[in-house]
Each structure stands twice: as C-alpha cells, then as structure tokens.
C-alpha atoms as a PDB file:
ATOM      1  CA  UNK A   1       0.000   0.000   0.000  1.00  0.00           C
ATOM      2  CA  UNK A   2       1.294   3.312  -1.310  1.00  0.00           C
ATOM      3  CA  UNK A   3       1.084   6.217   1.807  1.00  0.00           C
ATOM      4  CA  UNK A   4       1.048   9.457   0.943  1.00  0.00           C
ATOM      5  CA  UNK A   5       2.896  12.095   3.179  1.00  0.00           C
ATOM      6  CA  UNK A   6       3.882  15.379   3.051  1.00  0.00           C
ATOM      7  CA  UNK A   7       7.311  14.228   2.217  1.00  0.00           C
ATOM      8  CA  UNK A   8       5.812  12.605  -0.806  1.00  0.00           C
ATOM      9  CA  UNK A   9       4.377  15.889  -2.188  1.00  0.00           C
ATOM     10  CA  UNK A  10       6.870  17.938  -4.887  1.00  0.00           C
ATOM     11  CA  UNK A  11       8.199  21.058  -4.016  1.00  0.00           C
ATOM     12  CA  UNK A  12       5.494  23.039  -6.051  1.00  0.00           C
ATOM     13  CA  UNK A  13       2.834  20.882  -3.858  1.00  0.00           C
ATOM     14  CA  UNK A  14       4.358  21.800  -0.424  1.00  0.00           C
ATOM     15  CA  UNK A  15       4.850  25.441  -1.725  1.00  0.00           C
ATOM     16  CA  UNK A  16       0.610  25.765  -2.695  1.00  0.00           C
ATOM     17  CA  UNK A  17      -0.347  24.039   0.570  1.00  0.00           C
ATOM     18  CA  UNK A  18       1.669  26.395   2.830  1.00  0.00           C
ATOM     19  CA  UNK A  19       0.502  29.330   0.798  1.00  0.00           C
ATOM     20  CA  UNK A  20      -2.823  27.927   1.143  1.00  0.00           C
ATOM     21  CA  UNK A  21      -2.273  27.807   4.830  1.00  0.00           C
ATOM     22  CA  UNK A  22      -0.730  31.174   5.056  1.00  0.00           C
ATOM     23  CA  UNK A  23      -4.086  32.538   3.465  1.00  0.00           C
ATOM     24  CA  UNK A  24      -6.502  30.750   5.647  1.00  0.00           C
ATOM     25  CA  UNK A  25      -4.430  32.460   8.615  1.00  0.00           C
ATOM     26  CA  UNK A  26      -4.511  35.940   7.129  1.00  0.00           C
ATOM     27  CA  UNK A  27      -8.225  35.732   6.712  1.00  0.00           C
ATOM     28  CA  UNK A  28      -9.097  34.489   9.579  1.00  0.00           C
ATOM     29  CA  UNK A  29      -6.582  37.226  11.253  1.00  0.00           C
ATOM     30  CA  UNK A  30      -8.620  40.015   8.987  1.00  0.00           C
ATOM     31  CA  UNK A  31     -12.308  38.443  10.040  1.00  0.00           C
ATOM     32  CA  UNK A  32     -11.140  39.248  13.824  1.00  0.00           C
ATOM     33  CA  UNK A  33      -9.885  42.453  13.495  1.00  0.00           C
ATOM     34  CA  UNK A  34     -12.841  43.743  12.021  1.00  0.00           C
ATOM     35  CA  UNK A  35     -14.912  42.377  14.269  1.00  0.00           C
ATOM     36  CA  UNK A  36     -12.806  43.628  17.094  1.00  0.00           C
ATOM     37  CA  UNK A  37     -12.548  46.660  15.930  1.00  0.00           C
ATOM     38  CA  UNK A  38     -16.363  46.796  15.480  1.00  0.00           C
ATOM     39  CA  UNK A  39     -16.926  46.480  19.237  1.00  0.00           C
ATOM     40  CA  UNK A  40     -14.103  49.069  19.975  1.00  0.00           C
ATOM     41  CA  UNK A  41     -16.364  51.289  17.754  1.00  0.00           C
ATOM     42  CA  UNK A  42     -19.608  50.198  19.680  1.00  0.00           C
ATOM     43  CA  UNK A  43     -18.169  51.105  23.096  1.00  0.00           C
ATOM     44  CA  UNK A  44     -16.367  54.210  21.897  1.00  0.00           C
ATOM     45  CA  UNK A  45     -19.974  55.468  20.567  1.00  0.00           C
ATOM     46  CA  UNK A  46     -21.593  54.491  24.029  1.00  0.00           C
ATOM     47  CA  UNK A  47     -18.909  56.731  26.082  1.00  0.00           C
ATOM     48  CA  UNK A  48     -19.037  59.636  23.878  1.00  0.00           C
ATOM     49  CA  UNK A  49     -23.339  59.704  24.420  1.00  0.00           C
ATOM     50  CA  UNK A  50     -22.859  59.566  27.955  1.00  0.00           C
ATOM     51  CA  UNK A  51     -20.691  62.173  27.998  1.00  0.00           C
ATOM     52  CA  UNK A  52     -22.331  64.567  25.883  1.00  0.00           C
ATOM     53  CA  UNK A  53     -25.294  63.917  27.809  1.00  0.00           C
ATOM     54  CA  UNK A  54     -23.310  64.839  31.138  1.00  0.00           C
ATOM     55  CA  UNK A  55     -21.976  67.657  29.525  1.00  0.00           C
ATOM     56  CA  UNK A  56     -25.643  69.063  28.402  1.00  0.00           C
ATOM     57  CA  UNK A  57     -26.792  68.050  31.823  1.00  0.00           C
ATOM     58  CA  UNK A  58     -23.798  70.638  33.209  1.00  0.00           C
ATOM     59  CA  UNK A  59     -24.135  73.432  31.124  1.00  0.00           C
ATOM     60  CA  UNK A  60     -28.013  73.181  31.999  1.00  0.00           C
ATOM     61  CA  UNK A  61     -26.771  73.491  35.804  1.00  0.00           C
ATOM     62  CA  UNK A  62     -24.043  76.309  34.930  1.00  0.00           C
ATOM     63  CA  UNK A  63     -26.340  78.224  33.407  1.00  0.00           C
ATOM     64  CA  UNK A  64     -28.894  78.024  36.283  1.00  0.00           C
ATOM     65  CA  UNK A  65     -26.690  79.178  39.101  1.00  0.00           C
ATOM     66  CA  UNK A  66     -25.308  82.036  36.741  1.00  0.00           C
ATOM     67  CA  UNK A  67     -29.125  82.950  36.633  1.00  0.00           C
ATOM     68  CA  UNK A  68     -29.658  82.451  40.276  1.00  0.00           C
ATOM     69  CA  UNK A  69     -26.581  84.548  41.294  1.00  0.00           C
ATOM     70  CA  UNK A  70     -27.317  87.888  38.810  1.00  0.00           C
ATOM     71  CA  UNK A  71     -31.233  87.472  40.126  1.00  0.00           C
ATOM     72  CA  UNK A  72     -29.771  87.779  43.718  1.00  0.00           C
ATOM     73  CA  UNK A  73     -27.688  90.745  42.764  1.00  0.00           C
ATOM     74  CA  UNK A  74     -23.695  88.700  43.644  1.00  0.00           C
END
C-alpha cells in the first residue's frame, strides 16, 4: 500500500499548501480584526453619548446658578 505524506508531495505541492495555509491564517486574522474593531467602535460610541449627555446636563446646571446669582444681585 502506497502512503502518501507530506514528504511525498513535490516542491510546487508543499509550496501551494503552505501558501494555502498562510491565506486561511490571514483571513481568519482580517475576520477578527474587524470584528474587534467593530466592538471598539460600539463602546467608543456608548462613552461619547454619555458624555455629551453629562456635559448638556452641566451646562443646563451652569447656566442656572449664573441665573440664580445675577437674580440675587452677587
């Protein structure tokens, strides 16, 4: 019975199945950096709300006590 290992293959052969390999990798590398990145964006977009709702929320408050202090004359 004739086996076939890798040492069998020609040099061409081993050459298209570790470029083949060296694909798979880079795709797979690509398919979870995007993917990471995509939750980076997620929470990035959830921090900068919040804090342009704080910010609002501040101003709001600034504004009041400037009111309150000219109405009381300080």
């Amino acid at each position: 019975m004739n086996k076939m290992t890798f040492s069998n293959f020609g040099i061409g052969s081993r050459l298209e199945i570790g470029f083949f390999f060296v694909l798979v990798l880079m795709g797979a590398l690509t398919v979870t950096g995007l993917l990471g990145m995509g939750g980076i964006h997620d929470r990035l977009n959830t921090i900068v709300e919040d804090n342009v709702d704080k910010m609002n929320l501040l101003q709001d408050m600034s504004e009041s006590v400037h009111i309150v202090l000219k109405v009381m004359g300080l």
